[in-house]
Protein backbone atom coordinates (compact mmCIF):
# COMPACT_ATOMS: atom_id res chain seq x y z
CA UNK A 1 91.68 111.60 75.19
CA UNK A 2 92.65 114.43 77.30
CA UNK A 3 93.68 112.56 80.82
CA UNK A 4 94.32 115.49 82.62
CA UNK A 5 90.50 116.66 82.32
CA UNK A 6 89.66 112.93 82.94
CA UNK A 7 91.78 112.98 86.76
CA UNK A 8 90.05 116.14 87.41
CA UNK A 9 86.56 115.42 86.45
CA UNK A 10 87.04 111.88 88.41
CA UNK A 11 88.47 113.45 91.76
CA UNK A 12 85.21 115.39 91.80
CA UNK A 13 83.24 112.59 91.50
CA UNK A 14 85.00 110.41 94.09
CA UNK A 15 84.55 113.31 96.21
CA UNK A 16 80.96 113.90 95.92
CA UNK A 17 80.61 109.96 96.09
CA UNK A 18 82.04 109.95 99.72
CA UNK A 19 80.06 113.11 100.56
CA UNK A 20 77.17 110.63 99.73
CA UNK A 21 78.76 107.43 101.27
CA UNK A 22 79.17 109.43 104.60
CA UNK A 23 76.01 110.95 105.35
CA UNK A 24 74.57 107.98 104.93
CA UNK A 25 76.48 104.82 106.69
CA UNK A 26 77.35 107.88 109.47
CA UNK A 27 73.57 107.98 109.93
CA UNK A 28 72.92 111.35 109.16
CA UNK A 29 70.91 110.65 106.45
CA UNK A 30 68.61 108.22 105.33
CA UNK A 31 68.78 108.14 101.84
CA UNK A 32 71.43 106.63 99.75
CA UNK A 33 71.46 108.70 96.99
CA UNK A 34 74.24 107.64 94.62
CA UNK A 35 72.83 107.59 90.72
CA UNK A 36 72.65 111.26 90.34
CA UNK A 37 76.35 111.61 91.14
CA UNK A 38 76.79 108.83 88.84
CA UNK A 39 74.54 110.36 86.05
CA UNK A 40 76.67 114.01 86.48
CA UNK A 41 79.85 111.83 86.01
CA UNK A 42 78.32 109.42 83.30
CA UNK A 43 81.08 110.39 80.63
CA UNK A 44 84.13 109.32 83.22
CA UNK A 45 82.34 105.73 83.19
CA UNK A 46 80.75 104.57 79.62
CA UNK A 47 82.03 102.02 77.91
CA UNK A 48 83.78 103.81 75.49
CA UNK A 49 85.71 105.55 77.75
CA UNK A 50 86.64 102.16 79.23
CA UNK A 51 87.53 101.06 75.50
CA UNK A 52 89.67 104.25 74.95
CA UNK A 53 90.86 104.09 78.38
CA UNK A 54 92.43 100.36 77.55
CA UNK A 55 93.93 101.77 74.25
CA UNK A 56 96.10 104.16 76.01
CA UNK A 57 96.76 101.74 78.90
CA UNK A 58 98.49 99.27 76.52
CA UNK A 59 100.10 102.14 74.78
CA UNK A 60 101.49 103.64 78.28
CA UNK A 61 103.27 100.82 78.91
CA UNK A 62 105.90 101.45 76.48
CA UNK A 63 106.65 104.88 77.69
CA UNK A 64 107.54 103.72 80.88
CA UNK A 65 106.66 102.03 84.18
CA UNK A 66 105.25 105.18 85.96
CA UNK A 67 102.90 106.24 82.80
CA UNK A 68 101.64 102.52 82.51
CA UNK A 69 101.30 101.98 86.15
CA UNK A 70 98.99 105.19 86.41
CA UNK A 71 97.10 104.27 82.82
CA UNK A 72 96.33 101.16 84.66
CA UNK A 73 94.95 102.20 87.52
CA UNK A 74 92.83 104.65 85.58
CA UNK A 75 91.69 102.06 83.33
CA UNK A 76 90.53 100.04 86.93
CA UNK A 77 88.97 103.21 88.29
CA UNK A 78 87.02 103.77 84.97
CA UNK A 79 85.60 99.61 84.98
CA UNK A 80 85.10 99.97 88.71
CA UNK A 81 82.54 103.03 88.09
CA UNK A 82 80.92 101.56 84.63
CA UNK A 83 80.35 98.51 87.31
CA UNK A 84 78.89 101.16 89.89
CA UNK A 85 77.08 102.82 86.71
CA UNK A 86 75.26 99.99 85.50
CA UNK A 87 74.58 98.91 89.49
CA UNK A 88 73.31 102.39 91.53
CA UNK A 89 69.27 101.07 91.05
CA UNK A 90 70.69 98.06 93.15
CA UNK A 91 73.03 99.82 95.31
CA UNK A 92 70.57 102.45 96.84
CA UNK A 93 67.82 100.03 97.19
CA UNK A 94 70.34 97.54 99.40
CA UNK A 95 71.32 100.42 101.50
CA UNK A 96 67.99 101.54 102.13
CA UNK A 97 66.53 97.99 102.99
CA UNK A 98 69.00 97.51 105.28
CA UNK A 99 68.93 101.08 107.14
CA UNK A 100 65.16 100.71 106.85
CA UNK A 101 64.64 96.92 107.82
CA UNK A 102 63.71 96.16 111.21
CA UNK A 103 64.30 92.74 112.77
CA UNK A 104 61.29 90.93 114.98
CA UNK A 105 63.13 89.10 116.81
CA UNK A 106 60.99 85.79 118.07
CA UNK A 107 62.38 85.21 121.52
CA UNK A 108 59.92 85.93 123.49
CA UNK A 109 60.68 89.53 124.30
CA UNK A 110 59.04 91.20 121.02
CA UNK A 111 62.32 93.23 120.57
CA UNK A 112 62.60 95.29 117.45
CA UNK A 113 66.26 95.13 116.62
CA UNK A 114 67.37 97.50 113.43
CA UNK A 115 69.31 95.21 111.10
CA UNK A 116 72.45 97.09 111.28
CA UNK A 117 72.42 96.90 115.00
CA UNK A 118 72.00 93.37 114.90
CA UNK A 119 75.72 92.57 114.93
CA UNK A 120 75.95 94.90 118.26
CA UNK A 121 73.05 94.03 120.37
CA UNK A 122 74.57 90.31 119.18
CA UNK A 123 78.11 91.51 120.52
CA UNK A 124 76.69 92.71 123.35
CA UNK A 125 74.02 89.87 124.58
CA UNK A 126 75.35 87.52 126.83
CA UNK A 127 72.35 84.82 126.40
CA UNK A 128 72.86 82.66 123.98
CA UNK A 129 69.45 81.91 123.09
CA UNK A 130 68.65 85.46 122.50
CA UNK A 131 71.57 85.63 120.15
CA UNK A 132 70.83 82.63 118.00
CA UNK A 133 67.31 84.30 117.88
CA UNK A 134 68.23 87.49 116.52
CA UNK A 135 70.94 85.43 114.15
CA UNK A 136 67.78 83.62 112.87
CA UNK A 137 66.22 86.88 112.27
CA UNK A 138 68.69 88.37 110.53
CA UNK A 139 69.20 85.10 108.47
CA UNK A 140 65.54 85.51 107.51
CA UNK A 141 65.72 89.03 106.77
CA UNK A 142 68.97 88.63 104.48
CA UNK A 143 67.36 85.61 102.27
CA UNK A 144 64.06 87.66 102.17
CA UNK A 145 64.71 91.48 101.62
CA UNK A 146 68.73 91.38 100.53
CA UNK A 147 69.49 88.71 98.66
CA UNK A 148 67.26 88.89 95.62
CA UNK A 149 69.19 92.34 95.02
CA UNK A 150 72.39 90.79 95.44
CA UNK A 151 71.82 88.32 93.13
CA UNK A 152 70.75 90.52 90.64
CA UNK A 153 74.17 92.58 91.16
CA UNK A 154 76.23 89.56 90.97
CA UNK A 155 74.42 88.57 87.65
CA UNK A 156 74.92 92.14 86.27
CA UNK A 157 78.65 91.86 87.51
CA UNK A 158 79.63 88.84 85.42
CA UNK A 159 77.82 90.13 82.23
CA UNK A 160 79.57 93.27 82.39
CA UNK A 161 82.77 92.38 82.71
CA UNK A 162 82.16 89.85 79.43
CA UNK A 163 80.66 92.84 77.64
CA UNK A 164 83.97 94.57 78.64
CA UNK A 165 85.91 92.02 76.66
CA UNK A 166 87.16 89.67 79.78
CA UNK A 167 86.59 86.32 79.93
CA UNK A 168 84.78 86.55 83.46
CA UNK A 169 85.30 89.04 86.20
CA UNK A 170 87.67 87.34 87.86
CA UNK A 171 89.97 87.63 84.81
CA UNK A 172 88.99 91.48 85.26
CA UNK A 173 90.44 92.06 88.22
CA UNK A 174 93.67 90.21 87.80
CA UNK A 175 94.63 92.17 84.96
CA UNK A 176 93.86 95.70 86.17
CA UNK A 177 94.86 95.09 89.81
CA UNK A 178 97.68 93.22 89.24
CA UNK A 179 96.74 90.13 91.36
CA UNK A 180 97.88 86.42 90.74
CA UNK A 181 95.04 84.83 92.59
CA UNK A 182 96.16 81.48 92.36
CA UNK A 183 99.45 82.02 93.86
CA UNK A 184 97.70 83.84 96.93
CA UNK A 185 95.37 80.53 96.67
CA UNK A 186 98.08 78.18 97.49
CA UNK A 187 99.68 80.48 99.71
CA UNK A 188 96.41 80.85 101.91
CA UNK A 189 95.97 76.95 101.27
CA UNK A 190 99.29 76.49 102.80
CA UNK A 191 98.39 78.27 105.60
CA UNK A 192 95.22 76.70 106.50
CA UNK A 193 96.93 73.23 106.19
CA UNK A 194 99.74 74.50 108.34
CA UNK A 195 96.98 75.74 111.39
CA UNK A 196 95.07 72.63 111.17
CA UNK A 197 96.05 70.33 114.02
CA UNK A 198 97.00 73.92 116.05
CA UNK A 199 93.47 75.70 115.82
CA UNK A 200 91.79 73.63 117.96
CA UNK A 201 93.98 73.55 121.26
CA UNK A 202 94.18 77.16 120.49
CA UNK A 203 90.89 78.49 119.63
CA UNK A 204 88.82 76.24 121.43
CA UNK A 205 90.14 77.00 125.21
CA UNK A 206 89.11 80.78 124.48
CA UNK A 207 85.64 80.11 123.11
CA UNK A 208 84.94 78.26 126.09
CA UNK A 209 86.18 80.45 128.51
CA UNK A 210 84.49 83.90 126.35
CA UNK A 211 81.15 82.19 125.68
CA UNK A 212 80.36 80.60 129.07
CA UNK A 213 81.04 77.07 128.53
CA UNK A 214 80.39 77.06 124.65
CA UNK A 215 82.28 74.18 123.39
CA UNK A 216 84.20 74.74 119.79
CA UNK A 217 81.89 72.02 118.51
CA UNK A 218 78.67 74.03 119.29
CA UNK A 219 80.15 77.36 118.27
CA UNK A 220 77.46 79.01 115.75
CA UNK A 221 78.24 82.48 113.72
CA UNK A 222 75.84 83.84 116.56
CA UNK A 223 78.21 83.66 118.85
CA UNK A 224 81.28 85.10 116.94
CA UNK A 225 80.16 88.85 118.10
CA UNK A 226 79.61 88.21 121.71
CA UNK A 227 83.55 86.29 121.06
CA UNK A 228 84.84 88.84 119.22
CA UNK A 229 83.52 91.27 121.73
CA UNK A 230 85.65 89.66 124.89
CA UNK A 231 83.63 91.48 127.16
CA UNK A 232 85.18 90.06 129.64
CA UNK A 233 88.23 92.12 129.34
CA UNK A 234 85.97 95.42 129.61
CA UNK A 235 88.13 96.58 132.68
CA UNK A 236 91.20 96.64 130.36
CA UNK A 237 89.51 98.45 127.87
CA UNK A 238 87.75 101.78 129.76
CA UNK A 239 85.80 103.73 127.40
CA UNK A 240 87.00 106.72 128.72
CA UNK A 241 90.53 105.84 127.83
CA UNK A 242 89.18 105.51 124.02
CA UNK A 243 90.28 109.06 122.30
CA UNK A 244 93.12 109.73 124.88
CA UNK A 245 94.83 106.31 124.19
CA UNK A 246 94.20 107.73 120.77
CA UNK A 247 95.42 110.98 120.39
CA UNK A 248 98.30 109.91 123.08
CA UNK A 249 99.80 107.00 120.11
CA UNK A 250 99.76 109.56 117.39
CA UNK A 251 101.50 112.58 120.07
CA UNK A 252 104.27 109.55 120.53
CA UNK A 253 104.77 109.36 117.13
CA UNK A 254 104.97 112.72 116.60
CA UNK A 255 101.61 113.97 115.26
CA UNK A 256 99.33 116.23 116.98
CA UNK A 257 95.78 115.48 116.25
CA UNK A 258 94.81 118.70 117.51
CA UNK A 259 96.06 120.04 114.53
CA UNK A 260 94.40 117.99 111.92
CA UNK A 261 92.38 119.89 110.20
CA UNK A 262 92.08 117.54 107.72
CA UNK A 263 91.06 115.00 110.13
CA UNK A 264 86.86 114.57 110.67
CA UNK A 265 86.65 112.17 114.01
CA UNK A 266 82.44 110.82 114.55
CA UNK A 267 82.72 108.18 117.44
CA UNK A 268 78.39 109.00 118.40
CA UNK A 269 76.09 106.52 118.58
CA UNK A 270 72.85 107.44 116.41
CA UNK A 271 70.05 105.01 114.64
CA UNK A 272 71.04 104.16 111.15
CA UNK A 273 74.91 104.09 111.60
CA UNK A 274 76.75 101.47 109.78
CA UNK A 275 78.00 98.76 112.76
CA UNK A 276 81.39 98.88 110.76
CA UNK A 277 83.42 101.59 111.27
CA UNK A 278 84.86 103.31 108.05
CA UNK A 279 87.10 105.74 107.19
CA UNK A 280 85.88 108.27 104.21
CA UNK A 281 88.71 109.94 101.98
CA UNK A 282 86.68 112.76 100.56
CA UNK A 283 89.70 114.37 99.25
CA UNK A 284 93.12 112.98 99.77
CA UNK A 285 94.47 114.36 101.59
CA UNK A 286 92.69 117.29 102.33
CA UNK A 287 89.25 115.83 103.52
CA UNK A 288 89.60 112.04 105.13
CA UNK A 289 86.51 111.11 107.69
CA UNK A 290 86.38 108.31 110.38
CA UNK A 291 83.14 107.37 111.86
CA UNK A 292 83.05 104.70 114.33
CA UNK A 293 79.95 103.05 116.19
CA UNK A 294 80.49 102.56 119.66
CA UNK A 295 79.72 98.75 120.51
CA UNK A 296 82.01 98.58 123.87
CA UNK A 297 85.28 97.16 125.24
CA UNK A 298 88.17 96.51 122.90
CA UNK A 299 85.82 96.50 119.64
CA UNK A 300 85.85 100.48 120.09
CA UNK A 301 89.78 100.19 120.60
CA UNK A 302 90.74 98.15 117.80
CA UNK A 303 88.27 99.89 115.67
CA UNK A 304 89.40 103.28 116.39
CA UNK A 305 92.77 102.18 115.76
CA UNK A 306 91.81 100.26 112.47
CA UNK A 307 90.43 103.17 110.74
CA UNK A 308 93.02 105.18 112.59
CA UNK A 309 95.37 103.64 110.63
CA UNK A 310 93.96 104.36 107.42
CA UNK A 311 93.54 107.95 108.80
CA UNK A 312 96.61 109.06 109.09
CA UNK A 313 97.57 107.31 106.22
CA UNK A 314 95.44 109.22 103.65
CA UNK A 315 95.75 112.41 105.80
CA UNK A 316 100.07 112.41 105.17
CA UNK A 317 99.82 111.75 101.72
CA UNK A 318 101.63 113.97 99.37
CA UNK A 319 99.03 116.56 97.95
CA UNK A 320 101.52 116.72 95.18
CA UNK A 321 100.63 113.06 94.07
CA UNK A 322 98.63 112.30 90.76
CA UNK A 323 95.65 111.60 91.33
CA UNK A 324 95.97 107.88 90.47
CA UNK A 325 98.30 107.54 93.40
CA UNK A 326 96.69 109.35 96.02
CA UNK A 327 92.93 107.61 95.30
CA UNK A 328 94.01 104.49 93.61
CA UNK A 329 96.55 101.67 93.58
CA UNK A 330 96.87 98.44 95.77
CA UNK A 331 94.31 99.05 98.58
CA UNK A 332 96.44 96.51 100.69
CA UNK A 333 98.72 99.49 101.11
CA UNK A 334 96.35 101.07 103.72
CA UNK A 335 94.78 98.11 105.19
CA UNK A 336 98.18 97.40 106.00
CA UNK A 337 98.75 100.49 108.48
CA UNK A 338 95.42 99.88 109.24
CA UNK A 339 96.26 96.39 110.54
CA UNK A 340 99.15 97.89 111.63
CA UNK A 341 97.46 100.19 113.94
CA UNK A 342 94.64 98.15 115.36
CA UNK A 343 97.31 95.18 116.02
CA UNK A 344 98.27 97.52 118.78
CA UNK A 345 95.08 96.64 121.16
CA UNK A 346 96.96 93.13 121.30
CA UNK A 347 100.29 94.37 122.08
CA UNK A 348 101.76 94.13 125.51
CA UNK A 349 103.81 97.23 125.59
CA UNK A 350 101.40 99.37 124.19
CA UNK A 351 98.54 97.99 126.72
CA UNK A 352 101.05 98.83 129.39
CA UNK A 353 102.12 101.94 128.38
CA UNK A 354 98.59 103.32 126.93
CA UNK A 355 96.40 101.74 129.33
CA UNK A 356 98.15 100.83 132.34
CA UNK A 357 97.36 97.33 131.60
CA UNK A 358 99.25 94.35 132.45
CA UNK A 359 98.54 90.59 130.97
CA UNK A 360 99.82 89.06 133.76
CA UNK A 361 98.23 85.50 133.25
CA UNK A 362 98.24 86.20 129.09
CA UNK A 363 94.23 85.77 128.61
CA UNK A 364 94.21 88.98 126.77
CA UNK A 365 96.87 87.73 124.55
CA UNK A 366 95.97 84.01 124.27
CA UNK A 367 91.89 85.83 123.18
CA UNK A 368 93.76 88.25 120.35
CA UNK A 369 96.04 84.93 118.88
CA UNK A 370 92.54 82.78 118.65
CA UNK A 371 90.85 85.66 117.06
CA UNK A 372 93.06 86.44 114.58
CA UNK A 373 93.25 82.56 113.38
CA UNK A 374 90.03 82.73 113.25
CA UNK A 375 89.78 85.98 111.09
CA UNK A 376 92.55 84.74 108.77
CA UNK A 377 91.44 80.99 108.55
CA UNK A 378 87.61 82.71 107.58
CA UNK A 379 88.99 85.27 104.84
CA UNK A 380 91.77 82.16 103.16
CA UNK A 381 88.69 80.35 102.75
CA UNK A 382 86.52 83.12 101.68
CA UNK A 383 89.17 83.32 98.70
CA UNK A 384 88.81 80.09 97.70
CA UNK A 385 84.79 80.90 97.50
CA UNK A 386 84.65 83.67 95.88
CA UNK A 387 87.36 82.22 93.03
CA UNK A 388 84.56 79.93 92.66
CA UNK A 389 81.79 82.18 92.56
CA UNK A 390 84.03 84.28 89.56
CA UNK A 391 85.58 81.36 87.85
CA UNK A 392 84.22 81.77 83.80
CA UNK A 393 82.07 78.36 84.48
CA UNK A 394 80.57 79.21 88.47
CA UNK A 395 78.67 76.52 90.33
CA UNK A 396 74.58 76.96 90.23
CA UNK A 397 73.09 79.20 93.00
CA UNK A 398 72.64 75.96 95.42
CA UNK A 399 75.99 74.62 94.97
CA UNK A 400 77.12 77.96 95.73
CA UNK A 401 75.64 78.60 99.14
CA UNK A 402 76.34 74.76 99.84
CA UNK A 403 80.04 75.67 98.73
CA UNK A 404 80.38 78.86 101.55
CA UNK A 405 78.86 77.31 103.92
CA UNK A 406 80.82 74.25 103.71
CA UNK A 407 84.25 76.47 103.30
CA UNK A 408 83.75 78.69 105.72
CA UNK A 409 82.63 76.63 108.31
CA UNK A 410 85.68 74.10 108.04
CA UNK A 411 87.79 77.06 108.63
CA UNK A 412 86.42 78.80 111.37
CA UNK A 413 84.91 75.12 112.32
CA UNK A 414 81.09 77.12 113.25
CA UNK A 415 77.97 76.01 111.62
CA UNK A 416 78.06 78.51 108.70
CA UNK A 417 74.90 79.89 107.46
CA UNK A 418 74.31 79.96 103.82
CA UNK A 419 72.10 82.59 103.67
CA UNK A 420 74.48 85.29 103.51
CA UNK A 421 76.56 83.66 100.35
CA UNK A 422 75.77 86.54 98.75
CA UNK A 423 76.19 89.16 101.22
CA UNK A 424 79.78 88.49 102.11
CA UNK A 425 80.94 89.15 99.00
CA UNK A 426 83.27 92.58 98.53
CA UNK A 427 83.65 93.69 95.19
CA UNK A 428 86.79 93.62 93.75
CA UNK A 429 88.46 90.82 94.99
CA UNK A 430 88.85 92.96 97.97
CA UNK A 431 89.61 89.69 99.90
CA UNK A 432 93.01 89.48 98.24
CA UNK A 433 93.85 93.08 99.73
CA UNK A 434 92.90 92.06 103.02
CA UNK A 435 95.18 88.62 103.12
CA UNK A 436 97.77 90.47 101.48
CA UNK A 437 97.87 93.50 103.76
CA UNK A 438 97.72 91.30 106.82
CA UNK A 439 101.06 89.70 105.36
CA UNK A 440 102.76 92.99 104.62
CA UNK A 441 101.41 94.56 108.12
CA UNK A 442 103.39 91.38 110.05
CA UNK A 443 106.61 91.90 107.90
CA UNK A 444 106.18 96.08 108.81
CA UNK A 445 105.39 95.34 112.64
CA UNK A 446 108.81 93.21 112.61
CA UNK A 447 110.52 95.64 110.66
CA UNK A 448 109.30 98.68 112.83
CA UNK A 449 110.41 96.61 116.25
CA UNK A 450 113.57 95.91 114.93
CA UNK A 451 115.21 99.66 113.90
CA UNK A 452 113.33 101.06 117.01
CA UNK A 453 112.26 98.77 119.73
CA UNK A 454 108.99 97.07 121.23
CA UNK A 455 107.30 100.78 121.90
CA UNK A 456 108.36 101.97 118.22
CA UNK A 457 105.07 103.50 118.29
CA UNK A 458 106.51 106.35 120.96
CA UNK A 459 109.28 106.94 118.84
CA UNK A 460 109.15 109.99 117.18
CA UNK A 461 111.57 108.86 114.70
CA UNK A 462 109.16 106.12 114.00
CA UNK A 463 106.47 107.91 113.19
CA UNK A 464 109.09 109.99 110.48
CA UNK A 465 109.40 106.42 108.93
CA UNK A 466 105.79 106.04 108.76
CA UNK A 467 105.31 109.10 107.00
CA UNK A 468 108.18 108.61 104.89
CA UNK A 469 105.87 105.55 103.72
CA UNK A 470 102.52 107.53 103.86
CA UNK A 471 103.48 110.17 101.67
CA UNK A 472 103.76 107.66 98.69
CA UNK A 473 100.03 107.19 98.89
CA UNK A 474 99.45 103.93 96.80
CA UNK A 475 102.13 103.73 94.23
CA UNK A 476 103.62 100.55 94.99
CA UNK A 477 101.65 97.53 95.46
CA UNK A 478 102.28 95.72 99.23
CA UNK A 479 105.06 93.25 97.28
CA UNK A 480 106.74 96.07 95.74
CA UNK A 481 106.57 98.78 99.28
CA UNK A 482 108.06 95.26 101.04
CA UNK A 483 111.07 94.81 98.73
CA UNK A 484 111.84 98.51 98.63
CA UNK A 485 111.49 98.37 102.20
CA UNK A 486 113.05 95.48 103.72
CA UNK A 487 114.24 93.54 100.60
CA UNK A 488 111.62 90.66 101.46
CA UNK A 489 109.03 88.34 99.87
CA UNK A 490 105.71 88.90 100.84
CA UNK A 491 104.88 85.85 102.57
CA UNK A 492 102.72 84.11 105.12
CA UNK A 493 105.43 82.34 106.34
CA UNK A 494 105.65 85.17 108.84
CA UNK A 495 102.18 85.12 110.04
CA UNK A 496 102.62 81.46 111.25
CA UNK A 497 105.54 82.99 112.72
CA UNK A 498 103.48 85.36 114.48
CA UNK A 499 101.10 83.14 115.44
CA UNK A 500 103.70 81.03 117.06
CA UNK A 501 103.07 78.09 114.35
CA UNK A 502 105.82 78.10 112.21
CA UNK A 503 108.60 75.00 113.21
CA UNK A 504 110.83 76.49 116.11
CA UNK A 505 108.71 79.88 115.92
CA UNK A 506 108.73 82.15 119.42
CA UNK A 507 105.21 84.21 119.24
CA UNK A 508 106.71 86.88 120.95
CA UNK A 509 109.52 87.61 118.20
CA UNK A 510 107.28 89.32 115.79
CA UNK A 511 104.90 90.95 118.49
């Protein structure tokens, strides 16, 4: 099998694939129109190139760490796109229910609400009742219109990867993205157990005093956008400061985004744009897109910053990189310095220095702590579903939405809905990445502070560092970049650390 046709032939097609991926989710277009590039690019994908592709992978091994580490992550590209192959029917008709589904929302107004603004107008709607009713509609729209396609892509998931040859897709994804999913299990276990008694007195102060009186006990997922939102620190977060706040953290670490012109920045609002804001990489690093949808306040900041992160990640990688590292590899890498990044909305010296802000009586930083319990509480227990919903014998569809909604709710304590069991699945584990990166983005904040201060992001020499690290695209998994780096364990040890709940922990150490 000639590999070096293979890398070329797939860099095209991940191109053309985030050509597509943009133009739509950006809003610019309303189809989703993903199974021709597929059908041009059938070869890179069939099953026996996957079989041929494993062949070599167990052969590479013995020639070395770099040739097996790259046959691997070939071998994961090729099963991710025979997935995507045998899925694109399914795909495009998702994305063009929900850019075409419109939410009535029954609260007496007769509002027509586009799903995918839902989670906005939510963010952004300070009556309650008005939120639960659009929460019910989009409920009702996701159990209705979504989730019969979903669970005919789940189904199609788990028979795939057994026609692969893997006991269950789970077992997949362990072996061709090197993740020991149990030993992140008890790790995230830990952690929950460890937050238990703490997450109320914690959380619950700042629901109440975000939500207007909305008690912890009462909290529904409704309400998590208008908390999230914290509109009440609006003042603190100026719109106009957005893209000068911006391009003023980058000049202090020594990039000018001026001269980018690699760098594709969409911060318009327009019908049909994805509520999540995404960065594309087109062509790494030649061609990397970030399209955010302005909701308001610190959402836009921490947003910007998030995908930001991942930004200038892609956009300093060395062109010079195989493929396999420049596309591929342990995606907790850049959610990592995308965490990394958007952390910065919660920092006190960059608030100060950025945005002229001072927490004086620490409600902006009490509101960031609570949220980011609540975000890492939600995705340990998200792991523990979706091991569940990949385990070789899975629970029957109505244990499984009984089993989320039970999970999730106990973390976050809100009245989970079931009906989007389905829908908050990410493919590929993705979850891990996320807990992972959050781990390895604590342990790089400390790391970062310590060799050059609390305002290391307006040290040029810091921003050398950085790229040091960027130009390795996604060689090294998170463990490996933290050993390499600082000689450590990746751990969550320092996240209770960070969140102030470790025994004898000061929250500010880490900050």
């Amino acid at each position: 099998m000639d590999l070096a046709a293979y890398r070329l032939q797939a860099e095209a097609f991940t191109a053309e694939l985030g050509e597509e991926y943009h133009a739509h989710f950006a809003g610019l277009r309303a189809e989703f129109d993903v199974e021709p590039i597929y059908a041009r690019h059938a070869g890179l994908f069939s099953a026996d190139t996957v079989a041929r592709l494993r062949e070599q992978a167990d052969a590479a091994s013995a020639r070395g760490e770099d040739a097996g580490r790259r046959a691997r992550m070939l071998l994961d590209f090729a099963v991710e796109g025979h997935l995507g192959l045998i899925a694109t029917d399914l795909e495009s008709e998702l994305a063009q229910r929900e850019a075409g589904t419109v939410l009535s929302v029954r609260d007496g107004s007769g509002a027509a609400i586009p799903f995918r603004e839902a989670t906005i107008v939510q963010a952004n709607e300070p009556d309650r009742d008005r939120r639960l009713a659009i929460e019910a509609a989009r409920l009702e729209a996701t159990e209705t219109q979504l989730n019969p396609l979903y669970a005919e892509l789940l189904e199609r998931t788990r028979a795939t990867a057994r026609e692969l040859g893997w006991a269950s897709y789970r077992a997949l994804c362990e072996q061709l993205k090197g993740f020991d999913l149990d030993r992140l299990a008890r790790a995230t276990d830990a952690f929950t157990a460890a937050t238990e008694q703490a997450y109320a007195p914690l959380v619950g102060p700042v629901v109440e005093r975000t939500l207007d009186g909305v008690m912890l006990e009462d909290l529904q997922r409704a309400d998590l956008p208008r908390l999230f939102r914290f509109a009440e620190a609006d003042a603190a977060f100026d719109g106009a400061q957005l893209l000068p706040s911006f391009a003023a953290t980058l000049d202090g670490l020594g990039i000018d985004p001026a001269t980018q012109r690699n760098v594709h920045l969409d911060v318009a609002s327009r019908p049909g744009k994805s509520p999540r804001a995404f960065c594309v990489a087109v062509r790494v690093p030649q061609d990397v897109r970030l399209v955010v949808p302005p909701i308001g306040g610190r959402d836009d900041f921490t947003a910007l910053l998030h995908e930001g992160g991942h930004v200038e990640h892609y956009a300093h990688v060395d062109p010079a990189l195989a493929f396999e590292y420049r596309h591929l590899g342990d995606n907790a890498i850049t959610e990592a310095f995308a965490f990394l990044f958007d952390h910065l909305a919660e920092d006190p010296e960059w608030l100060r220095l950025r945005l002229g802000v001072q927490d004086a009586d620490g409600t902006l930083a009490a509101h960031a702590r609570a949220t980011r319990l609540i975000y890492l509480r939600r995705y340990a227990a998200k792991l523990a579903y979706e091991l569940d919903v990949h385990a070789v014998d899975p629970p029957d569809d109505g244990a499984l939405r009984e089993r989320y909604a039970t999970l999730l709710g106990a973390a976050a304590r809100v009245r989970w809905p079931r009906e989007t069991y389905l829908a908050d699945l990410d493919p590929g584990f993705y979850v891990a990445c996320y807990l992972r990166a959050w781990a390895l983005e604590t342990h790089l904040r400390a790391h970062l502070r310590e060799r050059f201060g609390a305002q290391w992001f307006a040290q040029r020499e810091a921003g050398e560092a950085l790229r040091a690290l960027w130009r390795d695209g996604q060689r090294l998994s998170a463990e490996e970049l933290l050993g390499e780096l600082t000689g450590a364990e990746l751990d969550f040890g320092a996240l209770l650390a960070d969140l102030g709940l470790a025994p004898d922990a000061d929250p500010q150490a880490v900050r």
